[in-house]
PDB file of N, CA and C in Angstrom:
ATOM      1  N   UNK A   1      -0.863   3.557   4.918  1.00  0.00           N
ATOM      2  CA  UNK A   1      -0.033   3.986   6.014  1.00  0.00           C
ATOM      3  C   UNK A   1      -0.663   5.234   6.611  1.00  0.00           C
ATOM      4  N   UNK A   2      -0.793   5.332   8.004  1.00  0.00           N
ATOM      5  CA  UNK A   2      -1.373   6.465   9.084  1.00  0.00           C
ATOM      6  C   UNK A   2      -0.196   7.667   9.383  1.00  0.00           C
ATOM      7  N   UNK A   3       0.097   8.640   8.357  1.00  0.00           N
ATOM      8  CA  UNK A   3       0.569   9.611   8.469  1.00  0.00           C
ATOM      9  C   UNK A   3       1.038   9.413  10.191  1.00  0.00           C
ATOM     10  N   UNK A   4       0.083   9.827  10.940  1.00  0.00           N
ATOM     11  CA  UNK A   4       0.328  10.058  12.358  1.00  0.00           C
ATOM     12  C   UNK A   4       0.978   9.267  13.178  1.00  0.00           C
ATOM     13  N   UNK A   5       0.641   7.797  13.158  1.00  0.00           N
ATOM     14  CA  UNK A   5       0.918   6.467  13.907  1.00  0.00           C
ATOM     15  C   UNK A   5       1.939   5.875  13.152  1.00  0.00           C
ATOM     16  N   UNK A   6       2.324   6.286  11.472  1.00  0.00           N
ATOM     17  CA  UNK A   6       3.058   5.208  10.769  1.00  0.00           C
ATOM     18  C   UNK A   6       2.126   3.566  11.050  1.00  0.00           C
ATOM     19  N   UNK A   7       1.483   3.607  11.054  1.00  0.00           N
ATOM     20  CA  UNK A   7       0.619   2.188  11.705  1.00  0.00           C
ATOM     21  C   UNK A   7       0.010   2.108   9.804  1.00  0.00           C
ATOM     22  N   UNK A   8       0.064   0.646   9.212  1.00  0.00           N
ATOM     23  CA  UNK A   8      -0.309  -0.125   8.143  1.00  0.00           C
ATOM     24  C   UNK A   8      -1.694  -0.128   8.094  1.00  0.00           C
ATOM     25  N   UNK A   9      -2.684   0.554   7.444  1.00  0.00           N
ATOM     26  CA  UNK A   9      -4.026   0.868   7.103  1.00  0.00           C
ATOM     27  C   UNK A   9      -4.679  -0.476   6.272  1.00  0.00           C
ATOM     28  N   UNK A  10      -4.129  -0.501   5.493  1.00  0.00           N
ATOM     29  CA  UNK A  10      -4.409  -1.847   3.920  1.00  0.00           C
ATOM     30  C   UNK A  10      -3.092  -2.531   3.882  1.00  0.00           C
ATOM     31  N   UNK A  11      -3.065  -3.720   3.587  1.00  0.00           N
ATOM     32  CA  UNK A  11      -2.567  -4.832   3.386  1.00  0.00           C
ATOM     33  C   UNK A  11      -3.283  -5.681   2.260  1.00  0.00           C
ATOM     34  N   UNK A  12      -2.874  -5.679   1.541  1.00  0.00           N
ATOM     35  CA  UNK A  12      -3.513  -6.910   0.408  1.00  0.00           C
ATOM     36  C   UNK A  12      -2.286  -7.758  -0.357  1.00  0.00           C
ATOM     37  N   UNK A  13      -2.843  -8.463  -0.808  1.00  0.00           N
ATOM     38  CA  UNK A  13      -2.175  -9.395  -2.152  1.00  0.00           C
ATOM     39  C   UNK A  13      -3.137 -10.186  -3.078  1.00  0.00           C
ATOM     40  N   UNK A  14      -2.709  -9.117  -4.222  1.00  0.00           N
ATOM     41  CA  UNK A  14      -3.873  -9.288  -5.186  1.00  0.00           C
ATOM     42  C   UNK A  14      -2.751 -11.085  -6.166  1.00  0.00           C
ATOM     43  N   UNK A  15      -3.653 -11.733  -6.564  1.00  0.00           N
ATOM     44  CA  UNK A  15      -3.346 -13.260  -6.895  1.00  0.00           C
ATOM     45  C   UNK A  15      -4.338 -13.182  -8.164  1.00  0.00           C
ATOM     46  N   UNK A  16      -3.859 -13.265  -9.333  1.00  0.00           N
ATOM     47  CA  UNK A  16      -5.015 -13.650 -10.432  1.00  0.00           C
ATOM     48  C   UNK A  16      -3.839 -14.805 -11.465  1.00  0.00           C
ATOM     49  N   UNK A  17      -4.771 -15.752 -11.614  1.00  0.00           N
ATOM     50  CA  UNK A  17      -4.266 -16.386 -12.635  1.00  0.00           C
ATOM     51  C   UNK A  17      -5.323 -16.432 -13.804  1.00  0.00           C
ATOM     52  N   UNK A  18      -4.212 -16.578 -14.977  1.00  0.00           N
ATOM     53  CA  UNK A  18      -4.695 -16.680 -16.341  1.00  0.00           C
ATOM     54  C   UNK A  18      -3.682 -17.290 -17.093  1.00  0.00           C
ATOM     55  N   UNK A  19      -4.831 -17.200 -18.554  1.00  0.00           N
ATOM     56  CA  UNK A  19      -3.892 -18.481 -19.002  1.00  0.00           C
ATOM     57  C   UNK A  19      -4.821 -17.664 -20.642  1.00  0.00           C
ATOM     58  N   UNK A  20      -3.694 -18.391 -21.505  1.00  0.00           N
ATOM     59  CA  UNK A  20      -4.280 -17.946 -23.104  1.00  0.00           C
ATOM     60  C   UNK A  20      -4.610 -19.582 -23.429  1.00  0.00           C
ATOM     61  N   UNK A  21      -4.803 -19.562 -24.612  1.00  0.00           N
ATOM     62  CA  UNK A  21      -5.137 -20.916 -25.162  1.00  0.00           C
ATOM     63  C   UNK A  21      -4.147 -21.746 -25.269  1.00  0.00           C
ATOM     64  N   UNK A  22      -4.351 -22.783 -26.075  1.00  0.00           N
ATOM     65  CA  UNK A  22      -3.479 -24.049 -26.241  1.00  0.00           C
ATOM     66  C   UNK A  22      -2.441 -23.359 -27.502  1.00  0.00           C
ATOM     67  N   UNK A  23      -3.163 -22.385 -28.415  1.00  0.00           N
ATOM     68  CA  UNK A  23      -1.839 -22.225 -29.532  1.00  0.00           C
ATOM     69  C   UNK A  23      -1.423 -21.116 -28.984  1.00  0.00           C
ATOM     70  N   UNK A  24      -1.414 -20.216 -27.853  1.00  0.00           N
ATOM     71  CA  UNK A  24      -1.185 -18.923 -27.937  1.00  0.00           C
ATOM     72  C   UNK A  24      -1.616 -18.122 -27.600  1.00  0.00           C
ATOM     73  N   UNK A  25      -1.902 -16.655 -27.656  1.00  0.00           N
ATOM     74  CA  UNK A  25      -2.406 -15.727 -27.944  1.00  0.00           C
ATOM     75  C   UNK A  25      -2.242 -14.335 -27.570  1.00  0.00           C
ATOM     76  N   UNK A  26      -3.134 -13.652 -27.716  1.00  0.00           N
ATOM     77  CA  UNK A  26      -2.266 -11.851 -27.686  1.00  0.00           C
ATOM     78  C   UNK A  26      -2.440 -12.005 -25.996  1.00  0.00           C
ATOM     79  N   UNK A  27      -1.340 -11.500 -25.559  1.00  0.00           N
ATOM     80  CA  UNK A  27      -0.731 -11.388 -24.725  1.00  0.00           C
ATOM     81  C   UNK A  27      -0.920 -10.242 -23.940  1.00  0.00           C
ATOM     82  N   UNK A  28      -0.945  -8.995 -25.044  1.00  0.00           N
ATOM     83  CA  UNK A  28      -1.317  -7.691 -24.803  1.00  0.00           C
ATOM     84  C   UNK A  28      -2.750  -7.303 -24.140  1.00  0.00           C
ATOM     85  N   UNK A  29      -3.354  -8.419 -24.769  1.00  0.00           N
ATOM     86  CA  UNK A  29      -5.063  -8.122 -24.156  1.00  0.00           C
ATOM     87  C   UNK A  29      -5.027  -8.487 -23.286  1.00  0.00           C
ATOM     88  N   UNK A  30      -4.630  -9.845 -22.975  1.00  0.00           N
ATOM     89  CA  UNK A  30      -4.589 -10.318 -21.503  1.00  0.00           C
ATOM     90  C   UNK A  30      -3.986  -9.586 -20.424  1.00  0.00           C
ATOM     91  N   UNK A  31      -2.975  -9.023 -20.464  1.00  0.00           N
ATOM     92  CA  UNK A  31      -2.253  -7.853 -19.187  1.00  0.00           C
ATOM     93  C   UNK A  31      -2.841  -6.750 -19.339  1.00  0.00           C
ATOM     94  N   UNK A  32      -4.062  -6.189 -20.227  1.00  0.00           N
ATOM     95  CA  UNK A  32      -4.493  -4.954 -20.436  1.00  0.00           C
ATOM     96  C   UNK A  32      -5.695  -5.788 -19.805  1.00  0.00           C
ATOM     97  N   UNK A  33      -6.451  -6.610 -19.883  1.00  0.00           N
ATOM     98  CA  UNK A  33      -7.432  -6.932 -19.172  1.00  0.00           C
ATOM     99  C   UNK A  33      -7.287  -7.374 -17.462  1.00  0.00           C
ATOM    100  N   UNK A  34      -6.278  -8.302 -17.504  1.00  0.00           N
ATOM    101  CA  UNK A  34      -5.708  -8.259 -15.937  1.00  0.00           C
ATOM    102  C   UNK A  34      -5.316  -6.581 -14.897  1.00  0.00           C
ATOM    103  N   UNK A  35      -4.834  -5.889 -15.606  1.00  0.00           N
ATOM    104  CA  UNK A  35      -4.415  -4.967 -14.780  1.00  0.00           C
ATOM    105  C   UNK A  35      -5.782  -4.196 -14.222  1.00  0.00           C
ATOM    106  N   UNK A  36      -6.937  -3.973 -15.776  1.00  0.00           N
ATOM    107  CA  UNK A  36      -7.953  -3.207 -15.229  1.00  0.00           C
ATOM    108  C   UNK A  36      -8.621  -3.704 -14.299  1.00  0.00           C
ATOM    109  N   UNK A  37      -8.741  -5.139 -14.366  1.00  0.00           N
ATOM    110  CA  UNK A  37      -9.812  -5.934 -13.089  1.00  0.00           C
ATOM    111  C   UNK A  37      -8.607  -5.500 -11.942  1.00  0.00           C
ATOM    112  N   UNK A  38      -7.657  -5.098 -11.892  1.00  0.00           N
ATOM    113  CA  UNK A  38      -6.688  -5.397 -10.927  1.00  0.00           C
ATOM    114  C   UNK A  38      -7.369  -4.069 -10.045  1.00  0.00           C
ATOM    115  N   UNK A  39      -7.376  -3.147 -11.285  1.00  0.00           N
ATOM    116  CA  UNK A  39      -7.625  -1.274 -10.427  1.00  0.00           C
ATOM    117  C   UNK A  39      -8.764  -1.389 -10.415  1.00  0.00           C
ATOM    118  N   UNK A  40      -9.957  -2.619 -10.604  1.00  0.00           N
ATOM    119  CA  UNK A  40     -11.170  -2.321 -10.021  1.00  0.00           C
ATOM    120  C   UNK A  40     -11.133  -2.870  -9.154  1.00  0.00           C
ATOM    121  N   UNK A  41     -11.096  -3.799  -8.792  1.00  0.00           N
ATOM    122  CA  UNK A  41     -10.657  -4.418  -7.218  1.00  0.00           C
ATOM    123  C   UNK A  41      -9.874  -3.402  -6.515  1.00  0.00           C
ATOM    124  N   UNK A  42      -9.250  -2.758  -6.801  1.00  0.00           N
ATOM    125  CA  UNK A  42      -8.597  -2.107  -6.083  1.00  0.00           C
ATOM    126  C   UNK A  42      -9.117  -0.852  -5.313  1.00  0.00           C
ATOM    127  N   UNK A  43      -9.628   0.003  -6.524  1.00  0.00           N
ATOM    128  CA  UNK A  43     -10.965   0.756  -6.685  1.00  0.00           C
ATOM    129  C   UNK A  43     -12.135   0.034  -5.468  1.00  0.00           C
ATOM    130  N   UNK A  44     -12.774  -0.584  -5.374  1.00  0.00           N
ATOM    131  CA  UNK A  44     -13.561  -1.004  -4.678  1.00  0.00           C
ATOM    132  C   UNK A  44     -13.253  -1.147  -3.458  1.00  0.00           C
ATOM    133  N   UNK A  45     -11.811  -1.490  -2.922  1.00  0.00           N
ATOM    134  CA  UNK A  45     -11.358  -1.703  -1.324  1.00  0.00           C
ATOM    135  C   UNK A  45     -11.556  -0.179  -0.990  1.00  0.00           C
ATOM    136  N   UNK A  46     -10.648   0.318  -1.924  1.00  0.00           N
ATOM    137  CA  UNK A  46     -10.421   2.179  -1.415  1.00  0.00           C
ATOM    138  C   UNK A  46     -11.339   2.930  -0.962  1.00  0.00           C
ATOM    139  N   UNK A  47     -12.812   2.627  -2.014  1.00  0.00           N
ATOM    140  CA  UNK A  47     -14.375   3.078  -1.564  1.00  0.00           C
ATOM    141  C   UNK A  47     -14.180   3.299  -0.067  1.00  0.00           C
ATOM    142  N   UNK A  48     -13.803   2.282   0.557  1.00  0.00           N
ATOM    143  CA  UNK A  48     -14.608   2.193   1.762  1.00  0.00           C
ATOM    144  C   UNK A  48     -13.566   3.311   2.832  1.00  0.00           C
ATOM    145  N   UNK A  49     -12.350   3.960   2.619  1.00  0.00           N
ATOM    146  CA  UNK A  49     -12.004   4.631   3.033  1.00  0.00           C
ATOM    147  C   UNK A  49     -12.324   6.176   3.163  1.00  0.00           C
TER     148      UNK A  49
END
């Protein structure tokens, strides 16, 4: 958001799917691994500002 204009700078919608195995699995790693790819992607748009 443009302090000055109120005018919308970034717009995104971040979309990741995942999936654990067939029996299961830690759960914890998976949302600790999703979120960080999340703030590097995220990280990377911001660069360019």
């Amino acid at each position: 958001m443009d302090i000055g204009t109120d005018k919308v700078l970034l717009c995104f919608h971040q979309e990741r799917r995942s999936g654990v195995g067939a029996l299961g699995g830690d759960y914890e790693k998976l949302m600790e691994r999703n979120l960080r790819t999340i703030g590097n992607d995220l990280a990377a748009v911001l660069k360019h500002f």
